[in-house]
Each structure stands twice: as structure tokens, then as C-alpha cells.
PDB file of N, CA and C in Angstrom:
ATOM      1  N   UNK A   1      -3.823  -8.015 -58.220  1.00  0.00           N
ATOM      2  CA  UNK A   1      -5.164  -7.787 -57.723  1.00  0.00           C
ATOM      3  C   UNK A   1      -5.146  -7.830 -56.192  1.00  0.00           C
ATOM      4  N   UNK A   2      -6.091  -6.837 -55.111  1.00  0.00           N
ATOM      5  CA  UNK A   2      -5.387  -6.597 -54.248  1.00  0.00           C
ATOM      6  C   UNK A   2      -6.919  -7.224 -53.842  1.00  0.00           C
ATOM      7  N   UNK A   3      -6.479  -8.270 -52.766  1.00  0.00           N
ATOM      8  CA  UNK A   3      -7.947  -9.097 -51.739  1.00  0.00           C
ATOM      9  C   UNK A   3      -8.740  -8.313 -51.280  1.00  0.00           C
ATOM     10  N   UNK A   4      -7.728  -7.181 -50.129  1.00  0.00           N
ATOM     11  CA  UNK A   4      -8.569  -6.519 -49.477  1.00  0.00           C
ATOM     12  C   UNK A   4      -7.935  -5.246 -49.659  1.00  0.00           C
ATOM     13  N   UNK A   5      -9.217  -4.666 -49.048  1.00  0.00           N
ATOM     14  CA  UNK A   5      -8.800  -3.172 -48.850  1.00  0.00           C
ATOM     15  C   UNK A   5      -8.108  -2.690 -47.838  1.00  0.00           C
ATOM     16  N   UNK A   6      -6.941  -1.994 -47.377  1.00  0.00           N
ATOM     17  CA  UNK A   6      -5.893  -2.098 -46.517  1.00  0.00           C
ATOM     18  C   UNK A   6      -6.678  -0.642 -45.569  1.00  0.00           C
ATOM     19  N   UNK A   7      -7.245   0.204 -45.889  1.00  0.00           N
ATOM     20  CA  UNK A   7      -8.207   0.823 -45.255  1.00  0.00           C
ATOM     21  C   UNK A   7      -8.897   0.151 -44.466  1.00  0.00           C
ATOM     22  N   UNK A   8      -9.795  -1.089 -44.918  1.00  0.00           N
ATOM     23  CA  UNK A   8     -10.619  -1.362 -43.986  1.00  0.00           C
ATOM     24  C   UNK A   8     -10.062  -2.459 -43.060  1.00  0.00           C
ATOM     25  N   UNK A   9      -8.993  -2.694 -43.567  1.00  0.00           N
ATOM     26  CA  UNK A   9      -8.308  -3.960 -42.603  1.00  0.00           C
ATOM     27  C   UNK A   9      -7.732  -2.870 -41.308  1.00  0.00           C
ATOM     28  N   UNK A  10      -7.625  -2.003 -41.736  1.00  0.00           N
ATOM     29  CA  UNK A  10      -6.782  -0.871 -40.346  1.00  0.00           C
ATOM     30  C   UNK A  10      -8.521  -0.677 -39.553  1.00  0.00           C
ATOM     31  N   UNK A  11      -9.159  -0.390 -39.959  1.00  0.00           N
ATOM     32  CA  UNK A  11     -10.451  -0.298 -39.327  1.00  0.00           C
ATOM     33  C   UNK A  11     -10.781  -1.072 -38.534  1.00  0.00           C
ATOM     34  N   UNK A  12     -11.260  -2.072 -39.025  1.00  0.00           N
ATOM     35  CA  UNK A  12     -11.048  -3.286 -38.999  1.00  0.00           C
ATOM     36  C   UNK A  12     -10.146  -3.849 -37.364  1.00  0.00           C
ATOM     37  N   UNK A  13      -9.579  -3.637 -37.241  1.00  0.00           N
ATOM     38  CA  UNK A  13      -8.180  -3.987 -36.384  1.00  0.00           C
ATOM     39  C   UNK A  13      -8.650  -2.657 -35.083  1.00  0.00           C
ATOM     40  N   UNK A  14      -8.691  -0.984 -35.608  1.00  0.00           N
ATOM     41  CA  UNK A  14      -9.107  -0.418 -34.454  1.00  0.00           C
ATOM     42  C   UNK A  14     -10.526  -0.420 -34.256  1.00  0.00           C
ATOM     43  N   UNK A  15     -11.386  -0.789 -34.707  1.00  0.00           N
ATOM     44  CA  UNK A  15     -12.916  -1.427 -34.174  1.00  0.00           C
ATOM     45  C   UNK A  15     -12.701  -2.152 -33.277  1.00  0.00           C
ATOM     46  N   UNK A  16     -11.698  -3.587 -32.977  1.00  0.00           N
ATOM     47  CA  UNK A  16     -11.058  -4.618 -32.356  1.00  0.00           C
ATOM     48  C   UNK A  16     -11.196  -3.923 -31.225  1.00  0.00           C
ATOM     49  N   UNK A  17      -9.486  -3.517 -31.595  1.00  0.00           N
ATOM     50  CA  UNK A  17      -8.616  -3.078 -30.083  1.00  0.00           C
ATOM     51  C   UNK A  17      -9.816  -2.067 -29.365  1.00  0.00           C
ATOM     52  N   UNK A  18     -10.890  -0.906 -30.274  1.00  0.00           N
ATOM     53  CA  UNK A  18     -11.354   0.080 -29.379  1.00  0.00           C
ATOM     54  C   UNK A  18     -12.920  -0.973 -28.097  1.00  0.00           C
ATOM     55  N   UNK A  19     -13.197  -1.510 -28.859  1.00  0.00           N
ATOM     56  CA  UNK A  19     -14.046  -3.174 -28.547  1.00  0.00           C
ATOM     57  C   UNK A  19     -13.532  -3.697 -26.906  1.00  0.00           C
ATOM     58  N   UNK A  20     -12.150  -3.930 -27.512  1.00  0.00           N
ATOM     59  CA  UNK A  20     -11.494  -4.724 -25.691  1.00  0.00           C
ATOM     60  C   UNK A  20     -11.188  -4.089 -25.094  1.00  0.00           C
ATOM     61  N   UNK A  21     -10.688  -2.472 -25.331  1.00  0.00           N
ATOM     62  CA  UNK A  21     -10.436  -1.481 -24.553  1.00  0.00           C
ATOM     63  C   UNK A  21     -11.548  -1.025 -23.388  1.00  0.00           C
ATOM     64  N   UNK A  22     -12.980  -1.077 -24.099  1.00  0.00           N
ATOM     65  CA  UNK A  22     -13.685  -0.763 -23.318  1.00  0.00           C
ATOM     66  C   UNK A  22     -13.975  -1.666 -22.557  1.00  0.00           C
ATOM     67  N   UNK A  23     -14.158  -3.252 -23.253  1.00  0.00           N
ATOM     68  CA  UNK A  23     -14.579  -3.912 -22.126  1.00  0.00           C
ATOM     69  C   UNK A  23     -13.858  -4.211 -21.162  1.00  0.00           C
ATOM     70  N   UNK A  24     -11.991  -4.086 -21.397  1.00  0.00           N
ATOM     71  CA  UNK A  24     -11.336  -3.972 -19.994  1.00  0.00           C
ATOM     72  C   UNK A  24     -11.645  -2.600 -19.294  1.00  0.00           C
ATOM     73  N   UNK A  25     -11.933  -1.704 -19.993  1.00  0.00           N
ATOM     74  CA  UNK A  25     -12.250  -0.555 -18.371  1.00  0.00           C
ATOM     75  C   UNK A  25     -13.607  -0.810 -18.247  1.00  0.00           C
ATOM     76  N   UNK A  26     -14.540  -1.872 -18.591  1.00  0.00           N
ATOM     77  CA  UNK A  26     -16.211  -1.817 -17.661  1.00  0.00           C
ATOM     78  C   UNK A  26     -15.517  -2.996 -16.788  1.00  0.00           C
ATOM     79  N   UNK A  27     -14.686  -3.674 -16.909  1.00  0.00           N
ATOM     80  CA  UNK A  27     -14.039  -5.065 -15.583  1.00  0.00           C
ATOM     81  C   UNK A  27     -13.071  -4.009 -14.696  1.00  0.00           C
ATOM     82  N   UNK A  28     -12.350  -3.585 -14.806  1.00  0.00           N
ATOM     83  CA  UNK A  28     -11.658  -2.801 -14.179  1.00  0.00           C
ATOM     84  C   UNK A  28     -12.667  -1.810 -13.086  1.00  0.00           C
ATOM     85  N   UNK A  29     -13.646  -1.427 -13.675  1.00  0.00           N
ATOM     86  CA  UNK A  29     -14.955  -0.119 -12.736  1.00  0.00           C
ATOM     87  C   UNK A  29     -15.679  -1.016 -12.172  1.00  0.00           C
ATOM     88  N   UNK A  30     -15.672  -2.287 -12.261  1.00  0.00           N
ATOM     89  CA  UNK A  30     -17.042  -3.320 -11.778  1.00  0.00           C
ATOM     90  C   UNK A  30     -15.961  -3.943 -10.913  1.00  0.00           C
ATOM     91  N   UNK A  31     -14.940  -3.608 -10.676  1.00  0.00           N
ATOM     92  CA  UNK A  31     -14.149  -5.181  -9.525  1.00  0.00           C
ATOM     93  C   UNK A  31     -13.972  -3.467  -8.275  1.00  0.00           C
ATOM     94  N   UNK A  32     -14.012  -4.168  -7.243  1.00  0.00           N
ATOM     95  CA  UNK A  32     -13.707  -2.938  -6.308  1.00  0.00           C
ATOM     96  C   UNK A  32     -12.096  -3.022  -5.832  1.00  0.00           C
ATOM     97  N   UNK A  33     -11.317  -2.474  -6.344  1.00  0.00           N
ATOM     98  CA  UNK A  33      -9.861  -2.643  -6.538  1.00  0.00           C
ATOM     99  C   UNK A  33      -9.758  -1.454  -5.579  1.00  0.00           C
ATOM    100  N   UNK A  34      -9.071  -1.800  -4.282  1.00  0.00           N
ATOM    101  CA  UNK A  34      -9.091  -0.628  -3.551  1.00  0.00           C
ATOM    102  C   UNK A  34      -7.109  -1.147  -3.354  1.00  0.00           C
ATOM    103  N   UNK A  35      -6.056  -0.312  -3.526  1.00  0.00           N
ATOM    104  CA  UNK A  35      -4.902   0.179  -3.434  1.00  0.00           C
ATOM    105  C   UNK A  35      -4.619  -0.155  -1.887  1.00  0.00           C
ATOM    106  N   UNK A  36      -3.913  -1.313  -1.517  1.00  0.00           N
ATOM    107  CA  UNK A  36      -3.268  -1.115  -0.249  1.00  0.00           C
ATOM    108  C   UNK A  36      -2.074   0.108   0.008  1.00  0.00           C
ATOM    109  N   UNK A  37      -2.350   0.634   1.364  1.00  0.00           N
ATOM    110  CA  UNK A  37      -1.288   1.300   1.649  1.00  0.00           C
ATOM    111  C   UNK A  37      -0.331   1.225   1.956  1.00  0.00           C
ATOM    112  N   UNK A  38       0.674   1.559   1.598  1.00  0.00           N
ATOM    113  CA  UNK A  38       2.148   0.804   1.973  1.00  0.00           C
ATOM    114  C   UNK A  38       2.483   1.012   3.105  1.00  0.00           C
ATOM    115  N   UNK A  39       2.454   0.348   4.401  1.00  0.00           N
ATOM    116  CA  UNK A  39       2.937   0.750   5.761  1.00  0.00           C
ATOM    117  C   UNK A  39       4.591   0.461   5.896  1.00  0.00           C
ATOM    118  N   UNK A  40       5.092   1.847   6.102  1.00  0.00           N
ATOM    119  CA  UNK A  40       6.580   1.598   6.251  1.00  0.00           C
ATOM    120  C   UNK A  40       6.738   0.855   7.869  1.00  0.00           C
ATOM    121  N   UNK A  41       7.773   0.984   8.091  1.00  0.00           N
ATOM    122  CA  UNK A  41       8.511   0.690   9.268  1.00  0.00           C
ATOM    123  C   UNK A  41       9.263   1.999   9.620  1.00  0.00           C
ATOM    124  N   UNK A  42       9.026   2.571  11.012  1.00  0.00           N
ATOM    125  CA  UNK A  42       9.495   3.333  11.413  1.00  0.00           C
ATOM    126  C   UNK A  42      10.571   3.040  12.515  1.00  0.00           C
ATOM    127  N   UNK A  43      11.970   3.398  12.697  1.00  0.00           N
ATOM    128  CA  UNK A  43      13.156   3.813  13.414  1.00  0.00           C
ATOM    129  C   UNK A  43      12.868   3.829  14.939  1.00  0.00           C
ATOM    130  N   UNK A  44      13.649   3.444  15.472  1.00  0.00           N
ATOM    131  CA  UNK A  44      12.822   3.722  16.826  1.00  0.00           C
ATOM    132  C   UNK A  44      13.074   5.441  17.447  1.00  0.00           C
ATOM    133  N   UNK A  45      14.341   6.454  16.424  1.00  0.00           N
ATOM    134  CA  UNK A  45      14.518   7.463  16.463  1.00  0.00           C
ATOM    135  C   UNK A  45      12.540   8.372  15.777  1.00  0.00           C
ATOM    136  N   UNK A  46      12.048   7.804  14.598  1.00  0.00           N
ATOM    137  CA  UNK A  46      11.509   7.891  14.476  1.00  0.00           C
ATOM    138  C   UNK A  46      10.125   7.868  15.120  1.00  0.00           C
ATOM    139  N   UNK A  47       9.815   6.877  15.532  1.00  0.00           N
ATOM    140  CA  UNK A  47       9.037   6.723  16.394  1.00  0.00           C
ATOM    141  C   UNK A  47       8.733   7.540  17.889  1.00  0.00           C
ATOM    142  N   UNK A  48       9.912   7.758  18.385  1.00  0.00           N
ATOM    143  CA  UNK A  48      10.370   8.911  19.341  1.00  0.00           C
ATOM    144  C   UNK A  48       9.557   9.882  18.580  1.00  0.00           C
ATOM    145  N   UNK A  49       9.862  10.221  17.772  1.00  0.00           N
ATOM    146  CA  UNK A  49       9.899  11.517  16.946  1.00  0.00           C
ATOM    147  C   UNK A  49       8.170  12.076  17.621  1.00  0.00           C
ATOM    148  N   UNK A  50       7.655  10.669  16.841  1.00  0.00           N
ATOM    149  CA  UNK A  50       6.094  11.010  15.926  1.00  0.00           C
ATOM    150  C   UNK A  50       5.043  10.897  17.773  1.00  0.00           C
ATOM    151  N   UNK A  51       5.801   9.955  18.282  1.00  0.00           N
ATOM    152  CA  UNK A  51       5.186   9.832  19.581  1.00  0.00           C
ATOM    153  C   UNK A  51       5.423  11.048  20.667  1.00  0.00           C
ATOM    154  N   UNK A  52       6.494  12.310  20.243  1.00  0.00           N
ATOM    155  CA  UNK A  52       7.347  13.205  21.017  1.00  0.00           C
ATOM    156  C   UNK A  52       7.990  12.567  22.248  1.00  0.00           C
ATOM    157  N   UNK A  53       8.409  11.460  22.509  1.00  0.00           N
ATOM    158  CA  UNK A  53       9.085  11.589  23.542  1.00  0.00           C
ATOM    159  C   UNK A  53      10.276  11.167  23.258  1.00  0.00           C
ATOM    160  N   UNK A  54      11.007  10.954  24.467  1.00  0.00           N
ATOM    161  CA  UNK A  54      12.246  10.616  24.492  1.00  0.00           C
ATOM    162  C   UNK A  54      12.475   8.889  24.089  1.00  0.00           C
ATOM    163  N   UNK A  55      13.781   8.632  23.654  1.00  0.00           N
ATOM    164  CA  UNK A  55      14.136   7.180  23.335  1.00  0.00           C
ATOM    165  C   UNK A  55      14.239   6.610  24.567  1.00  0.00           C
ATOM    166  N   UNK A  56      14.409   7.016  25.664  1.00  0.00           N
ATOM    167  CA  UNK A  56      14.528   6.173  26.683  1.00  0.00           C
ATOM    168  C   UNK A  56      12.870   5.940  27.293  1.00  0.00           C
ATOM    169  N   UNK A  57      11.959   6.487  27.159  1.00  0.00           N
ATOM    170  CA  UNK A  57      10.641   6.526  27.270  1.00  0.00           C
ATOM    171  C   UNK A  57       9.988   5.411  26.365  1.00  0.00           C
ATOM    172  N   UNK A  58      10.704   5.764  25.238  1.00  0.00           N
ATOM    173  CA  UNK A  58      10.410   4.771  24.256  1.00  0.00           C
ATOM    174  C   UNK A  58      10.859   3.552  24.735  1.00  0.00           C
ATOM    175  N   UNK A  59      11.926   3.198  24.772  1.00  0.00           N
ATOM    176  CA  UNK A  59      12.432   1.904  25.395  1.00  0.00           C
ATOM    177  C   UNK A  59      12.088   1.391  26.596  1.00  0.00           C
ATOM    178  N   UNK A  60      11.288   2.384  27.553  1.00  0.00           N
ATOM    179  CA  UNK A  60      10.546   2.160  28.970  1.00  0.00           C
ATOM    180  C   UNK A  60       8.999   1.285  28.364  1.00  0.00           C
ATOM    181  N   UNK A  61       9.076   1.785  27.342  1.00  0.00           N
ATOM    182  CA  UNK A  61       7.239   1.195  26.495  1.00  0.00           C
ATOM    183  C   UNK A  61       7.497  -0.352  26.111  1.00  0.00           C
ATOM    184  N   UNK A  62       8.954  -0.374  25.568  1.00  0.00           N
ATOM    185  CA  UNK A  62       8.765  -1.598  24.560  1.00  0.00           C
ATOM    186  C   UNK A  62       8.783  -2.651  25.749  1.00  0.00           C
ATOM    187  N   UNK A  63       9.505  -1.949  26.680  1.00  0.00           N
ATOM    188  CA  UNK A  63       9.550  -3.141  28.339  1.00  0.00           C
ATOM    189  C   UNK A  63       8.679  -3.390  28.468  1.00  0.00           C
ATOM    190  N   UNK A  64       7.129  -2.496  28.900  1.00  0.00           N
ATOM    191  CA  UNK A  64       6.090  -2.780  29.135  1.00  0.00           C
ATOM    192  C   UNK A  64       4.555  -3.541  27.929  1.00  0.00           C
ATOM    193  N   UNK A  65       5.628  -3.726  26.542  1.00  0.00           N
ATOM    194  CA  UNK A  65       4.711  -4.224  25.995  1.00  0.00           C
ATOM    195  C   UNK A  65       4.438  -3.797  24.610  1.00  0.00           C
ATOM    196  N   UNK A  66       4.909  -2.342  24.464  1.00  0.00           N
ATOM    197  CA  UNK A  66       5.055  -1.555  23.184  1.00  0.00           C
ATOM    198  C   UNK A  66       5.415  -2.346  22.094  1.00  0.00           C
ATOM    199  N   UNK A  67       4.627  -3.063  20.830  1.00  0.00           N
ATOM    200  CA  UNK A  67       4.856  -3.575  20.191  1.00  0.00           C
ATOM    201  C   UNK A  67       5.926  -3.078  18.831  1.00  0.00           C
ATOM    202  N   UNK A  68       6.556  -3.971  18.477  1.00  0.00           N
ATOM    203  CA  UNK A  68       8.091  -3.765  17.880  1.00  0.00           C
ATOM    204  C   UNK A  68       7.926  -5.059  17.037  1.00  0.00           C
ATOM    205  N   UNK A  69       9.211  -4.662  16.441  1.00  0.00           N
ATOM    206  CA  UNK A  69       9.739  -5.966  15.273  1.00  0.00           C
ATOM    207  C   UNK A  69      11.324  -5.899  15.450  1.00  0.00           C
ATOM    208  N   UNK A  70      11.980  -6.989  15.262  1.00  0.00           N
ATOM    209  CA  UNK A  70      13.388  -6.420  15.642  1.00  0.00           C
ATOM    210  C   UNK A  70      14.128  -7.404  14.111  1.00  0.00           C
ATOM    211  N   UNK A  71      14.734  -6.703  13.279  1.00  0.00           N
ATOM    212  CA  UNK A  71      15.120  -7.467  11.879  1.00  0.00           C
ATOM    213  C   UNK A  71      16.843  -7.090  12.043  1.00  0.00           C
ATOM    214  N   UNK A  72      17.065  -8.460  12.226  1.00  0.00           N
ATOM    215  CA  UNK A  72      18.758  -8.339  12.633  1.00  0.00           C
ATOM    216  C   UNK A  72      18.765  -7.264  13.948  1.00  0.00           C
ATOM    217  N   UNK A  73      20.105  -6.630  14.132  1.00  0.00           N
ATOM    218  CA  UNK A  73      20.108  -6.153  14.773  1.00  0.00           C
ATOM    219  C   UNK A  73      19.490  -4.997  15.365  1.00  0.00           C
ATOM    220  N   UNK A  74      18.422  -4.915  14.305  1.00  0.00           N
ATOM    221  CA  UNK A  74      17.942  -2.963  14.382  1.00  0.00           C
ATOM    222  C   UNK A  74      16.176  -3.395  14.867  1.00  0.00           C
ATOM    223  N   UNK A  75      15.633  -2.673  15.483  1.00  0.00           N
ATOM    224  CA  UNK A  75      14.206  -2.565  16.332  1.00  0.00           C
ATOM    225  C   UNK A  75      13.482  -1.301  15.160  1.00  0.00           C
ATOM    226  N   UNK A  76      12.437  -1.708  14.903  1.00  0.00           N
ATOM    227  CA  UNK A  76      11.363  -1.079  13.955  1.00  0.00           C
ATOM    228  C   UNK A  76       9.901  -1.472  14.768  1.00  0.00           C
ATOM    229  N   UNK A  77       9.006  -0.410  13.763  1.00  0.00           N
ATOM    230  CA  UNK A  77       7.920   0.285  14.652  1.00  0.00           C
ATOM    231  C   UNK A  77       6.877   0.383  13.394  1.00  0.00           C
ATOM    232  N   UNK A  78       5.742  -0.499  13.872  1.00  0.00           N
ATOM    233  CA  UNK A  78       4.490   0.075  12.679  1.00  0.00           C
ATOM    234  C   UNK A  78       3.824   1.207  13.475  1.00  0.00           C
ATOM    235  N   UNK A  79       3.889   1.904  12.985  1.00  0.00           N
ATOM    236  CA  UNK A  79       2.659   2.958  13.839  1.00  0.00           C
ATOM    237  C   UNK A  79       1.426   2.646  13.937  1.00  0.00           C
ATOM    238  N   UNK A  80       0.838   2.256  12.835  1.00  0.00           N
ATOM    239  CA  UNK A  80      -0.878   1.390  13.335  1.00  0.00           C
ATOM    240  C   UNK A  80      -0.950   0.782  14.393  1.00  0.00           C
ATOM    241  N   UNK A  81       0.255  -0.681  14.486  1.00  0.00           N
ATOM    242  CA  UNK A  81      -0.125  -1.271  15.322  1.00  0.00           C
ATOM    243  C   UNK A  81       0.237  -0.843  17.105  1.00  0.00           C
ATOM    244  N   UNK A  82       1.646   0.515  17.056  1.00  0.00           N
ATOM    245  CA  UNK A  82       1.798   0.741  18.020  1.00  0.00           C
ATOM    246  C   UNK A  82       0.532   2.101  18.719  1.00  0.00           C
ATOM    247  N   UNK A  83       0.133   2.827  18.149  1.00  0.00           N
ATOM    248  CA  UNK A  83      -1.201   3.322  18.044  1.00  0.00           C
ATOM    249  C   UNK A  83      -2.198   2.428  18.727  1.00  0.00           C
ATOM    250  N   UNK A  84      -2.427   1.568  17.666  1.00  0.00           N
ATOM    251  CA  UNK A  84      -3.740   0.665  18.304  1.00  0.00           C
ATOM    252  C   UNK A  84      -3.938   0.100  19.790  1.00  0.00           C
ATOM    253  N   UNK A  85      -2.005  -0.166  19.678  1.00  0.00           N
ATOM    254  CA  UNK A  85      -1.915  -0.920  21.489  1.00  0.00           C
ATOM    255  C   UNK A  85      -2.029   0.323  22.656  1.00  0.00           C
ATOM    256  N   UNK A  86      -1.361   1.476  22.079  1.00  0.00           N
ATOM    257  CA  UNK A  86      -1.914   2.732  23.338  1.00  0.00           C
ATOM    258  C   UNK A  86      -3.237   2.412  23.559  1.00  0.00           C
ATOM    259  N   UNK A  87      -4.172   3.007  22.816  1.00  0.00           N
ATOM    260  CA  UNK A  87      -5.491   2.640  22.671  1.00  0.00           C
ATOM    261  C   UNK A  87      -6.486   1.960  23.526  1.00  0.00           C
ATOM    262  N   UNK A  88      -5.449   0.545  23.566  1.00  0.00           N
ATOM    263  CA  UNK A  88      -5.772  -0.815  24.890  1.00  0.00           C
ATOM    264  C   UNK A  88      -5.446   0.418  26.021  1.00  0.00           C
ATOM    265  N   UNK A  89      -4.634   0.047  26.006  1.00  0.00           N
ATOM    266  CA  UNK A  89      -3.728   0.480  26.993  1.00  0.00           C
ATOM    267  C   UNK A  89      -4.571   1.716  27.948  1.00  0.00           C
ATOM    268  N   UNK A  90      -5.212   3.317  26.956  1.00  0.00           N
ATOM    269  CA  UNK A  90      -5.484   3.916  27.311  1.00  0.00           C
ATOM    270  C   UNK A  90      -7.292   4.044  27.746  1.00  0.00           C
ATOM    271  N   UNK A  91      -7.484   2.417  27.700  1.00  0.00           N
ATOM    272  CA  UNK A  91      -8.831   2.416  27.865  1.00  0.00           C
ATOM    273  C   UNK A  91      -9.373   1.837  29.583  1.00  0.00           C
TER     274      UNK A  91
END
């Protein structure tokens, strides 16, 4: 003799799961989840690049203030923040 009906136990079960599904995507649309952007680190060849000038121009900047990061032996470049300091700079 069979308890239940194996039909409605599958029902049953996706009524459930379709139940929490939604209420995780109304928490998911109600939290404001905004995606940070991944800021690389740019080369100081790079940086040359994006700024057009020369590396020795470049290296005339970091003298005067051009903000940098230096990890071991190698010198890296956020562009936001070296951007932002022209900015000062050009005001």
C-alpha cells in the first residue's frame, strides 16, 4: 500500500524550490548590488602609452609627485588615481 502519491510529492518539492526561487530573486532586486570594477595596475610602459608621452617624461612626473606603487622591484600605475592628481595639478 503506497502512503503517498509520488506525483504529488514531486509537486510538492517543485512548489518548494519554485517558492525560494522567487523569493531569492525579490532579495537579490531589493539589495542595490552594484559590481565593483576591477582596477588593474598599469606598467609604467603602459602608462606612457595611455598618457602619450615618453618614459622619461613619465619618470620626470613620478619626481614631481606622479603617484605610483612600486611592488618589488617593478613601479605600477592606477590610472584613476594618476588622472585625478593631473587634475590637482591642472587646476
Amino acid at each position: 500500500m503506497e502512503l503517498f502519491n509520488s506525483n504529488a510529492l514531486v509537486e510538492c518539492i517543485r512548489d518548494a524550490i519554485r517558492s525560494e526561487l522567487k523569493s531569492i530573486s525579490k532579495e537579490q532586486n531589493n539589495t542595490s548590488y552594484t559590481p565593483q570594477k576591477e582596477e588593474s595596475l598599469l606598467t609604467k610602459k603602459e602608462m606612457a602609452e595611455e598618457l602619450d608621452i615618453s618614459l622619461v617624461t613619465l619618470t620626470d612626473w613620478m619626481k614631481k609627485g606622479l603617484p605610483y606603487q612600486r611592488l618589488h622591484s617593478r613601479i605600477y600605475f592606477r590610472k584613476e588615481d594618476v588622472f585625478s592628481s593631473m587634475k590637482k595639478f591642472s587646476k
